[in-house]
PDB file of N, CA and C in Angstrom:
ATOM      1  N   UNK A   1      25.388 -13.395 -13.383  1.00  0.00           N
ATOM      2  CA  UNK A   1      24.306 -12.501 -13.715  1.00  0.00           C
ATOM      3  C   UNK A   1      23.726 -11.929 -12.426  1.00  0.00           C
ATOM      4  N   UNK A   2      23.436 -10.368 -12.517  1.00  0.00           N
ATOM      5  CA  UNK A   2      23.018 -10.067 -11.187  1.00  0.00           C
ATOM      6  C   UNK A   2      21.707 -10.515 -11.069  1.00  0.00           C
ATOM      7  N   UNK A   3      21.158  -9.984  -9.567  1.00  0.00           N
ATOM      8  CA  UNK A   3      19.592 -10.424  -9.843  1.00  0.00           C
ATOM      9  C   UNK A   3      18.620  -9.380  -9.726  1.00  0.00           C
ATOM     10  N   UNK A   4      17.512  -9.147  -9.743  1.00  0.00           N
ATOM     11  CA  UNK A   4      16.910  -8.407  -9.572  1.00  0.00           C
ATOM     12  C   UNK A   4      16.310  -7.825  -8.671  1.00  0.00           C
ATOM     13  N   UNK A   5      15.841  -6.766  -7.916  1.00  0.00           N
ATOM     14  CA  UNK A   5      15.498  -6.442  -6.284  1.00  0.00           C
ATOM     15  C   UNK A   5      14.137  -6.395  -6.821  1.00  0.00           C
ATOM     16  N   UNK A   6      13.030  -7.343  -6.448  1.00  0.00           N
ATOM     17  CA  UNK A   6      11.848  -7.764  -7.099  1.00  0.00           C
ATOM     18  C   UNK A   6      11.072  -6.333  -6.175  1.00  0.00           C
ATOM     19  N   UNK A   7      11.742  -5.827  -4.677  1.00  0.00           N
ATOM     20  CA  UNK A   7      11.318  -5.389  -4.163  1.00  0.00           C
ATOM     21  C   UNK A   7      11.150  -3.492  -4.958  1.00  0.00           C
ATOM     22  N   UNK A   8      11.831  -3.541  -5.768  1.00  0.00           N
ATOM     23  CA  UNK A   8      11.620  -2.254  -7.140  1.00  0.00           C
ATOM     24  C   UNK A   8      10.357  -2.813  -7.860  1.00  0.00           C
ATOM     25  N   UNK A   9       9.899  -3.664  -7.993  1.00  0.00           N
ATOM     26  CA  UNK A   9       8.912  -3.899  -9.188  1.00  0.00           C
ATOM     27  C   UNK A   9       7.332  -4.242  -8.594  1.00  0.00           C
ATOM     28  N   UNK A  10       6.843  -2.988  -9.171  1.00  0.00           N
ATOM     29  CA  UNK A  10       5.326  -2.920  -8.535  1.00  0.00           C
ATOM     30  C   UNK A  10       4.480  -3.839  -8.330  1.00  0.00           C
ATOM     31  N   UNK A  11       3.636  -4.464  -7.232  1.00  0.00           N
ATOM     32  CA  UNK A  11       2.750  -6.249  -7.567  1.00  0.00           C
ATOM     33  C   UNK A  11       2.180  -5.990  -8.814  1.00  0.00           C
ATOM     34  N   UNK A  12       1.605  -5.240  -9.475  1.00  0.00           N
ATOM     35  CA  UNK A  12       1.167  -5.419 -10.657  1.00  0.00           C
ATOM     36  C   UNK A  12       1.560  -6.227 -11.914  1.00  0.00           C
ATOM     37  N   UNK A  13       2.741  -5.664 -11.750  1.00  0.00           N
ATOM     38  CA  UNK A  13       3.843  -5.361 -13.117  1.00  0.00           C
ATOM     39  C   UNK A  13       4.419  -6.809 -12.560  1.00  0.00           C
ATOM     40  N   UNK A  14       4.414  -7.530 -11.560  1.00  0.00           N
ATOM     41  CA  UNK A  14       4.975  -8.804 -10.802  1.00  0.00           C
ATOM     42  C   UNK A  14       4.578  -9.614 -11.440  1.00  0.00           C
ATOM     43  N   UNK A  15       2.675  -9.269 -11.074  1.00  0.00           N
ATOM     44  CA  UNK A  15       1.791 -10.461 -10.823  1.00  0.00           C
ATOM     45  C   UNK A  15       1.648 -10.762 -12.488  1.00  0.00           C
ATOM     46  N   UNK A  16       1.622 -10.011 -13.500  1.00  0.00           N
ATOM     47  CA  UNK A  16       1.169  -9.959 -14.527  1.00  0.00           C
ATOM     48  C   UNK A  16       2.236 -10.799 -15.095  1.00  0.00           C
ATOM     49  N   UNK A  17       3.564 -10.705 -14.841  1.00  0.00           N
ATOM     50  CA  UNK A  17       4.920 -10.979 -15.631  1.00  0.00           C
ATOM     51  C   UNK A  17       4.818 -12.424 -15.235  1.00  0.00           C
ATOM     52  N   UNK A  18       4.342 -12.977 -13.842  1.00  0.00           N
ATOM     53  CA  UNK A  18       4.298 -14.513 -13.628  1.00  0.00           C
ATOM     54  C   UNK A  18       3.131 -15.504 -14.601  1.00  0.00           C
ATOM     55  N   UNK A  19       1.750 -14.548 -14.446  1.00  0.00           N
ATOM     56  CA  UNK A  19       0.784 -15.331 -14.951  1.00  0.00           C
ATOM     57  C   UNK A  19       1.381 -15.429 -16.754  1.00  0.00           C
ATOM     58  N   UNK A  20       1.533 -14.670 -17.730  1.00  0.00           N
ATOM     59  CA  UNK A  20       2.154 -14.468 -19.089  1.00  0.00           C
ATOM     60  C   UNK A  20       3.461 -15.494 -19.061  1.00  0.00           C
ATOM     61  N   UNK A  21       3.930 -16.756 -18.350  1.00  0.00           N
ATOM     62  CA  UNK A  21       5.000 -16.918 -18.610  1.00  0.00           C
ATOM     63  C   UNK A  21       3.890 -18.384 -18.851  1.00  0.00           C
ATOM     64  N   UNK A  22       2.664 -18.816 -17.932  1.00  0.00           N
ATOM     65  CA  UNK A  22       1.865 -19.746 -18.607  1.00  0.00           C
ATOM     66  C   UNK A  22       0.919 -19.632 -19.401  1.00  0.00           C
ATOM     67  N   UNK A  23       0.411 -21.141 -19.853  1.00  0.00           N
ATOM     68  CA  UNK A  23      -0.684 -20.743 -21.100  1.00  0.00           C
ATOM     69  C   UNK A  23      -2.189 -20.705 -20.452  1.00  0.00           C
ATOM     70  N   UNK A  24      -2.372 -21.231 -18.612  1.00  0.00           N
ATOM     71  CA  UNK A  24      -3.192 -21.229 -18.141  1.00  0.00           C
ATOM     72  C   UNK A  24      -2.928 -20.620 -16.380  1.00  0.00           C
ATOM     73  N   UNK A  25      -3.278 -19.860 -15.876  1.00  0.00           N
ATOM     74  CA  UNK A  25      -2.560 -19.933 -14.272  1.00  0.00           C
ATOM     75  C   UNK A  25      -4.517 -18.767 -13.638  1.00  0.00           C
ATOM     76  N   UNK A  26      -3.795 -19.381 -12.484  1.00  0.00           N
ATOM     77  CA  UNK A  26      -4.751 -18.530 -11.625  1.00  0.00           C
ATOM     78  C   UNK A  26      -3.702 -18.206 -10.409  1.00  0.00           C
ATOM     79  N   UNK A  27      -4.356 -17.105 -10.083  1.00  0.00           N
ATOM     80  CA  UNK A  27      -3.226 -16.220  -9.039  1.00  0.00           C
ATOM     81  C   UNK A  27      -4.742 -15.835  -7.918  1.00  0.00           C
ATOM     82  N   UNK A  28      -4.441 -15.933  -6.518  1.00  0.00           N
ATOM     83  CA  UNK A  28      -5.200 -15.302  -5.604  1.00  0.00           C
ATOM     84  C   UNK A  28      -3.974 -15.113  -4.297  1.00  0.00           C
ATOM     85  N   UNK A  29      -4.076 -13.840  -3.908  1.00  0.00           N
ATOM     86  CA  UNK A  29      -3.565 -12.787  -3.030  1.00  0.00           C
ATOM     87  C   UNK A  29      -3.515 -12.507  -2.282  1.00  0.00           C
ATOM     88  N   UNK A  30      -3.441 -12.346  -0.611  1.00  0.00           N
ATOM     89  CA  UNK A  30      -4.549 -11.740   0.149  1.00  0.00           C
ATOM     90  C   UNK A  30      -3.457 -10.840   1.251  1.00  0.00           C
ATOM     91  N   UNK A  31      -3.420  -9.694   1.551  1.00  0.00           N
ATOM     92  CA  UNK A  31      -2.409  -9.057   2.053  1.00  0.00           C
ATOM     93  C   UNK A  31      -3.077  -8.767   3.564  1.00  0.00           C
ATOM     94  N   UNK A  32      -2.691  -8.933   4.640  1.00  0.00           N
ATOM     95  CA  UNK A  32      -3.205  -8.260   5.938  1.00  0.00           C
ATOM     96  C   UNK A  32      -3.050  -6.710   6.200  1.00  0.00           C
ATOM     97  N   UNK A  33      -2.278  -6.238   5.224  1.00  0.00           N
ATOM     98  CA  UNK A  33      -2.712  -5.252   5.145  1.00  0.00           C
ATOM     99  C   UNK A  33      -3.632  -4.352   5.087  1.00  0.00           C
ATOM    100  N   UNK A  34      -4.507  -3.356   5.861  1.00  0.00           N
ATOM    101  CA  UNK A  34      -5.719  -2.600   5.498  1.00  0.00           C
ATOM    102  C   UNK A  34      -5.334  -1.702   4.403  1.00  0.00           C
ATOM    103  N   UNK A  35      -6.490  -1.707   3.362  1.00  0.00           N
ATOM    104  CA  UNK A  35      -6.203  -0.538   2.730  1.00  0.00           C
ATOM    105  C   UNK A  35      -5.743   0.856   2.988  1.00  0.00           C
ATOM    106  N   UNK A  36      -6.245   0.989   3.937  1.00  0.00           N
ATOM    107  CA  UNK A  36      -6.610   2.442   4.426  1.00  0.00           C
ATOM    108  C   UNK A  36      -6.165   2.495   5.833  1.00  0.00           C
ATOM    109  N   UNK A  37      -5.416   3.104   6.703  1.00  0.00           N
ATOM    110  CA  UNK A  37      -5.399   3.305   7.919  1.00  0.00           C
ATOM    111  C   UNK A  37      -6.388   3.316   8.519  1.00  0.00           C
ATOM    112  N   UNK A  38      -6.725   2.540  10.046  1.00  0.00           N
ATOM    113  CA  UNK A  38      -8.274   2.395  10.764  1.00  0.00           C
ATOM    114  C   UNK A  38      -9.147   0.831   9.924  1.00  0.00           C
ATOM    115  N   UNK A  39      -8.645   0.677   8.881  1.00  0.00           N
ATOM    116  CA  UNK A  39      -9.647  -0.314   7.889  1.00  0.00           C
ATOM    117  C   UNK A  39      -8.873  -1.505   8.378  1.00  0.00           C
ATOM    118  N   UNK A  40      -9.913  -2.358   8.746  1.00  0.00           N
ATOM    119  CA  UNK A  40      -9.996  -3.383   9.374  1.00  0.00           C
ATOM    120  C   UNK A  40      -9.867  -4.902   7.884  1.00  0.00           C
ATOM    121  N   UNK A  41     -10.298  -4.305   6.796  1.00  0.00           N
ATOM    122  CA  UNK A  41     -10.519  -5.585   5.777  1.00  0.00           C
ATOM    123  C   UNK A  41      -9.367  -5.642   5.064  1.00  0.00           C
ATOM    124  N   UNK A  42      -9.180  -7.103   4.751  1.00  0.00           N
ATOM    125  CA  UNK A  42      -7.999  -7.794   3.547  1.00  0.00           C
ATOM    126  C   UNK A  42      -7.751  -6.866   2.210  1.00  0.00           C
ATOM    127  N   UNK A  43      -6.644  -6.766   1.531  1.00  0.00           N
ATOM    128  CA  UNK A  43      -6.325  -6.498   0.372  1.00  0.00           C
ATOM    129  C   UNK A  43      -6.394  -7.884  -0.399  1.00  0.00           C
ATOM    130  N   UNK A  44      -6.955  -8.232  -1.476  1.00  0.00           N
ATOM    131  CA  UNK A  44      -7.641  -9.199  -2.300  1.00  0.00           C
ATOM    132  C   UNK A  44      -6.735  -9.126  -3.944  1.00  0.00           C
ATOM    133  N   UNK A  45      -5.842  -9.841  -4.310  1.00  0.00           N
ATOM    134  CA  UNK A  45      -5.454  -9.581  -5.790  1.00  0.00           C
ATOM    135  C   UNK A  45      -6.008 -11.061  -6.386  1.00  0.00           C
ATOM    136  N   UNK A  46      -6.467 -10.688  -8.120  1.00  0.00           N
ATOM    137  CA  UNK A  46      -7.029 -12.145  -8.137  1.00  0.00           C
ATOM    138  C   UNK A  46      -6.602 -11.482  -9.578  1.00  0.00           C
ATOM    139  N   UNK A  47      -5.917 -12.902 -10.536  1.00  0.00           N
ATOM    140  CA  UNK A  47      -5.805 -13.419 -11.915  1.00  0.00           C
ATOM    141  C   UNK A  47      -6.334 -14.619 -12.542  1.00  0.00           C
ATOM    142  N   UNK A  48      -6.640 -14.595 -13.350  1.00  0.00           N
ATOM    143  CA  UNK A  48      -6.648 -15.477 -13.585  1.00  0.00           C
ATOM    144  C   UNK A  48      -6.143 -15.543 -15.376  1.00  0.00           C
ATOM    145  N   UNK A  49      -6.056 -16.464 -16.264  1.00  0.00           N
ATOM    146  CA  UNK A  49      -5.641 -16.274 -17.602  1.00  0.00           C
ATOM    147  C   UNK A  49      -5.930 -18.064 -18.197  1.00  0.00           C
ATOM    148  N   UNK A  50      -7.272 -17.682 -19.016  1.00  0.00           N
ATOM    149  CA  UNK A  50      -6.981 -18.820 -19.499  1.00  0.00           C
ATOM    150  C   UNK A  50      -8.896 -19.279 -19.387  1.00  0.00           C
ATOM    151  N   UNK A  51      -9.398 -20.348 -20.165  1.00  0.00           N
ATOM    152  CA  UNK A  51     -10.387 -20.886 -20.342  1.00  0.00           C
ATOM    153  C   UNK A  51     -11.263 -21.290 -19.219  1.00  0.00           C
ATOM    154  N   UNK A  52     -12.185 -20.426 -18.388  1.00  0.00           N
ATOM    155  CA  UNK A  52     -12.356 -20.433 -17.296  1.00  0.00           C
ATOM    156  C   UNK A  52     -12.872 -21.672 -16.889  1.00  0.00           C
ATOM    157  N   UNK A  53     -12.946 -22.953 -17.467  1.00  0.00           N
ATOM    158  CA  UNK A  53     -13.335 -24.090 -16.663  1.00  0.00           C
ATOM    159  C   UNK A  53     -12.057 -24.925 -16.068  1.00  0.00           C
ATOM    160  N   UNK A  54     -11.026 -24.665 -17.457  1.00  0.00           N
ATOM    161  CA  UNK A  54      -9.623 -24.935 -17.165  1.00  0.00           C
ATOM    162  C   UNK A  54      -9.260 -24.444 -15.828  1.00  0.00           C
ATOM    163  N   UNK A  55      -9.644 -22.816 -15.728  1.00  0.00           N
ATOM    164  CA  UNK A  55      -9.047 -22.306 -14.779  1.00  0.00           C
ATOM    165  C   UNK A  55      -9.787 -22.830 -13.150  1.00  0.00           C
ATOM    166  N   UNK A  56     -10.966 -23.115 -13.443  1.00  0.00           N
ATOM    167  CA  UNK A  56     -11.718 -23.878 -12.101  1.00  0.00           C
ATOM    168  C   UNK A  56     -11.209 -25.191 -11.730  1.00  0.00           C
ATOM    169  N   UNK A  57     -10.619 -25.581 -12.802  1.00  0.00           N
ATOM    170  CA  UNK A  57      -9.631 -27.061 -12.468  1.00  0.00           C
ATOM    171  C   UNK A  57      -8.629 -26.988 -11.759  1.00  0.00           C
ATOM    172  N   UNK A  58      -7.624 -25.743 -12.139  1.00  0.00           N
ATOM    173  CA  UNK A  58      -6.079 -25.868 -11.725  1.00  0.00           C
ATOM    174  C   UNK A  58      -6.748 -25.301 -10.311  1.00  0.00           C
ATOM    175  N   UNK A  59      -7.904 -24.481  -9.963  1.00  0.00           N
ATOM    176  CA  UNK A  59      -8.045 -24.060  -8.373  1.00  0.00           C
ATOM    177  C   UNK A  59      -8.578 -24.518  -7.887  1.00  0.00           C
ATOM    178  N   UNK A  60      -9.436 -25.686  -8.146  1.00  0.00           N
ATOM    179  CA  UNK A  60      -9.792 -27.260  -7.540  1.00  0.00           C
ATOM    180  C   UNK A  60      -8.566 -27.822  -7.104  1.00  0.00           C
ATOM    181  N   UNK A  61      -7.676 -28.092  -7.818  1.00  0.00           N
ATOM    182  CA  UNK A  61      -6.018 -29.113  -7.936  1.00  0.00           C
ATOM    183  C   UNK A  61      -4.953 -28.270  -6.844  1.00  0.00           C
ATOM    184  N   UNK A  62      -5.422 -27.078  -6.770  1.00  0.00           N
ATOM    185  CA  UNK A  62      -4.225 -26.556  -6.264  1.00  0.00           C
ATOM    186  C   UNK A  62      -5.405 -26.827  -4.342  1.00  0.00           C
ATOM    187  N   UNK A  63      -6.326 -26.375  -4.338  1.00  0.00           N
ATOM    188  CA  UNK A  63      -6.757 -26.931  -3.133  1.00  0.00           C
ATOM    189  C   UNK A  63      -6.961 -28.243  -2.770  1.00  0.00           C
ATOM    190  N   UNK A  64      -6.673 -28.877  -3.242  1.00  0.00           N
ATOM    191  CA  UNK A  64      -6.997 -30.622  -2.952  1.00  0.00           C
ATOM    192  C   UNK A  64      -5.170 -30.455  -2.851  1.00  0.00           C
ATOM    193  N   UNK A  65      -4.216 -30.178  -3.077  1.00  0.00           N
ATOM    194  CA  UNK A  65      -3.094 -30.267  -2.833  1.00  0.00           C
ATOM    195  C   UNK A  65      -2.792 -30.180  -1.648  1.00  0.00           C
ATOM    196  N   UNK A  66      -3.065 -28.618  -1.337  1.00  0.00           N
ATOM    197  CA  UNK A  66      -3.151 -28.175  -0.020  1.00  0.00           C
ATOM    198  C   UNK A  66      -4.054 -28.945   1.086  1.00  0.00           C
ATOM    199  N   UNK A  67      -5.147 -29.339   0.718  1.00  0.00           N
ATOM    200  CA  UNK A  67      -5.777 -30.214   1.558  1.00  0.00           C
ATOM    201  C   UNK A  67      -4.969 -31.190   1.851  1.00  0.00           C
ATOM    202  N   UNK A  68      -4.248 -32.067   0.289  1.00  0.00           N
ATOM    203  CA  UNK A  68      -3.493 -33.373   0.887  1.00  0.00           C
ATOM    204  C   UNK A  68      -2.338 -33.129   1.867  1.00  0.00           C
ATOM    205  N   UNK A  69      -1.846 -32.190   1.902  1.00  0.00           N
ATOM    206  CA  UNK A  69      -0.427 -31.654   2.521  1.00  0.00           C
ATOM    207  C   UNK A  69      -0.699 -31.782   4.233  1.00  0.00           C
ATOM    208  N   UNK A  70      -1.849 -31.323   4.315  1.00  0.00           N
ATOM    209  CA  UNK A  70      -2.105 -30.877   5.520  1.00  0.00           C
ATOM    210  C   UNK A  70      -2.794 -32.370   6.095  1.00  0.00           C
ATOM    211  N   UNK A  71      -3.438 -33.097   5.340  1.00  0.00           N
ATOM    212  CA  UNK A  71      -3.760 -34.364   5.789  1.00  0.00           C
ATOM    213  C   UNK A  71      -3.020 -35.425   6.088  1.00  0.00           C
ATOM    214  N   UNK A  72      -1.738 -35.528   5.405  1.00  0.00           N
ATOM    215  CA  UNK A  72      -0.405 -35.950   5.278  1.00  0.00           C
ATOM    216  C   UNK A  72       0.464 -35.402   7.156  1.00  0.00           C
ATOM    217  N   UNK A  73       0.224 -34.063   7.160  1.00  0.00           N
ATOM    218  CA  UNK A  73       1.224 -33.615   8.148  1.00  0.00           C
ATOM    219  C   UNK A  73       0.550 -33.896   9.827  1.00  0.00           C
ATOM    220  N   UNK A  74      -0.381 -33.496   9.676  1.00  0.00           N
ATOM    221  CA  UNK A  74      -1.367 -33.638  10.612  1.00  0.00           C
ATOM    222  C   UNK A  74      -2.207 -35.066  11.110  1.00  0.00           C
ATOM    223  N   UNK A  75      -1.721 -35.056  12.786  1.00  0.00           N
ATOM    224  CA  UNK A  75      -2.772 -36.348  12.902  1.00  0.00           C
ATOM    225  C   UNK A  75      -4.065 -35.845  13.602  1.00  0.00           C
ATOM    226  N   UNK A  76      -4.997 -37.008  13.321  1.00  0.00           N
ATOM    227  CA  UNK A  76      -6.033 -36.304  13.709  1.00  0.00           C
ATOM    228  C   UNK A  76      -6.969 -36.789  14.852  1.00  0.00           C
ATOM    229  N   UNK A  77      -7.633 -35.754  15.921  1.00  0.00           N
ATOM    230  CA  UNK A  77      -7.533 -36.238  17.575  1.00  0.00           C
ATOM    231  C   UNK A  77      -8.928 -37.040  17.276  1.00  0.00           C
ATOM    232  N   UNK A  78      -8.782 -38.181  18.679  1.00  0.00           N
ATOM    233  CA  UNK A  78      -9.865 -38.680  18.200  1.00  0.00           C
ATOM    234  C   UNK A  78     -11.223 -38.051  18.916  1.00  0.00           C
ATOM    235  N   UNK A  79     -12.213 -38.399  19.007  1.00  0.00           N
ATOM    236  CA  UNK A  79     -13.655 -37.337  19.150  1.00  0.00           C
ATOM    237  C   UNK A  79     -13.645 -36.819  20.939  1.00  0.00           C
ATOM    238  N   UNK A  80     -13.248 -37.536  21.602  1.00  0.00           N
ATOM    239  CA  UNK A  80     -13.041 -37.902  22.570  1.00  0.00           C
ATOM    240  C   UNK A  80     -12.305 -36.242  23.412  1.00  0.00           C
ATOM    241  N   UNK A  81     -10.846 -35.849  22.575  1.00  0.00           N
ATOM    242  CA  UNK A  81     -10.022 -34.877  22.714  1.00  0.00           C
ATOM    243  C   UNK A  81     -10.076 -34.342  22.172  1.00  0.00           C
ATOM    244  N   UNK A  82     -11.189 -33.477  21.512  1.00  0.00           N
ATOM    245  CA  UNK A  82     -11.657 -32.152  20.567  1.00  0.00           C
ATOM    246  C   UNK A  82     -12.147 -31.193  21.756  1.00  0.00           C
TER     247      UNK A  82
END
């Protein structure tokens, strides 16, 4: 089966087709891209789908993940060598 050049398919039409495949998801974005030539600020995409306390859970869970990952990889200096 071939695959698809995701790079044809607009972030919209992307972002929308990922969140619809669960019954709960949150999506956040952030492109370094400036909007605008000269514009200095982030491009921001945000989803979310689903019972918004649910959804404050899975983005609690997904940052305590990331927190553990990084607590896991990282040692940490003692006060001394800061």
């Amino acid at each position: 089966m071939p695959g698809i050049d995701l790079s044809l398919v607009s972030t919209e039409d992307l972002i929308n087709a990922a969140v619809e495949r669960f019954d709960v998801a949150v999506f956040h974005g952030r492109s370094a891209r400036p909007a605008e030539p000269g514009d200095g600020a982030h491009v921001y995409s945000i989803r979310k789908k689903g019972d918004n306390h649910t959804c404050i859970g899975l983005a609690y869970s997904t940052i305590h993940f990331c927190q553990s990952v990084l607590d896991d990889g990282h040692e940490t200096l003692p006060p001394d060598e800061l």
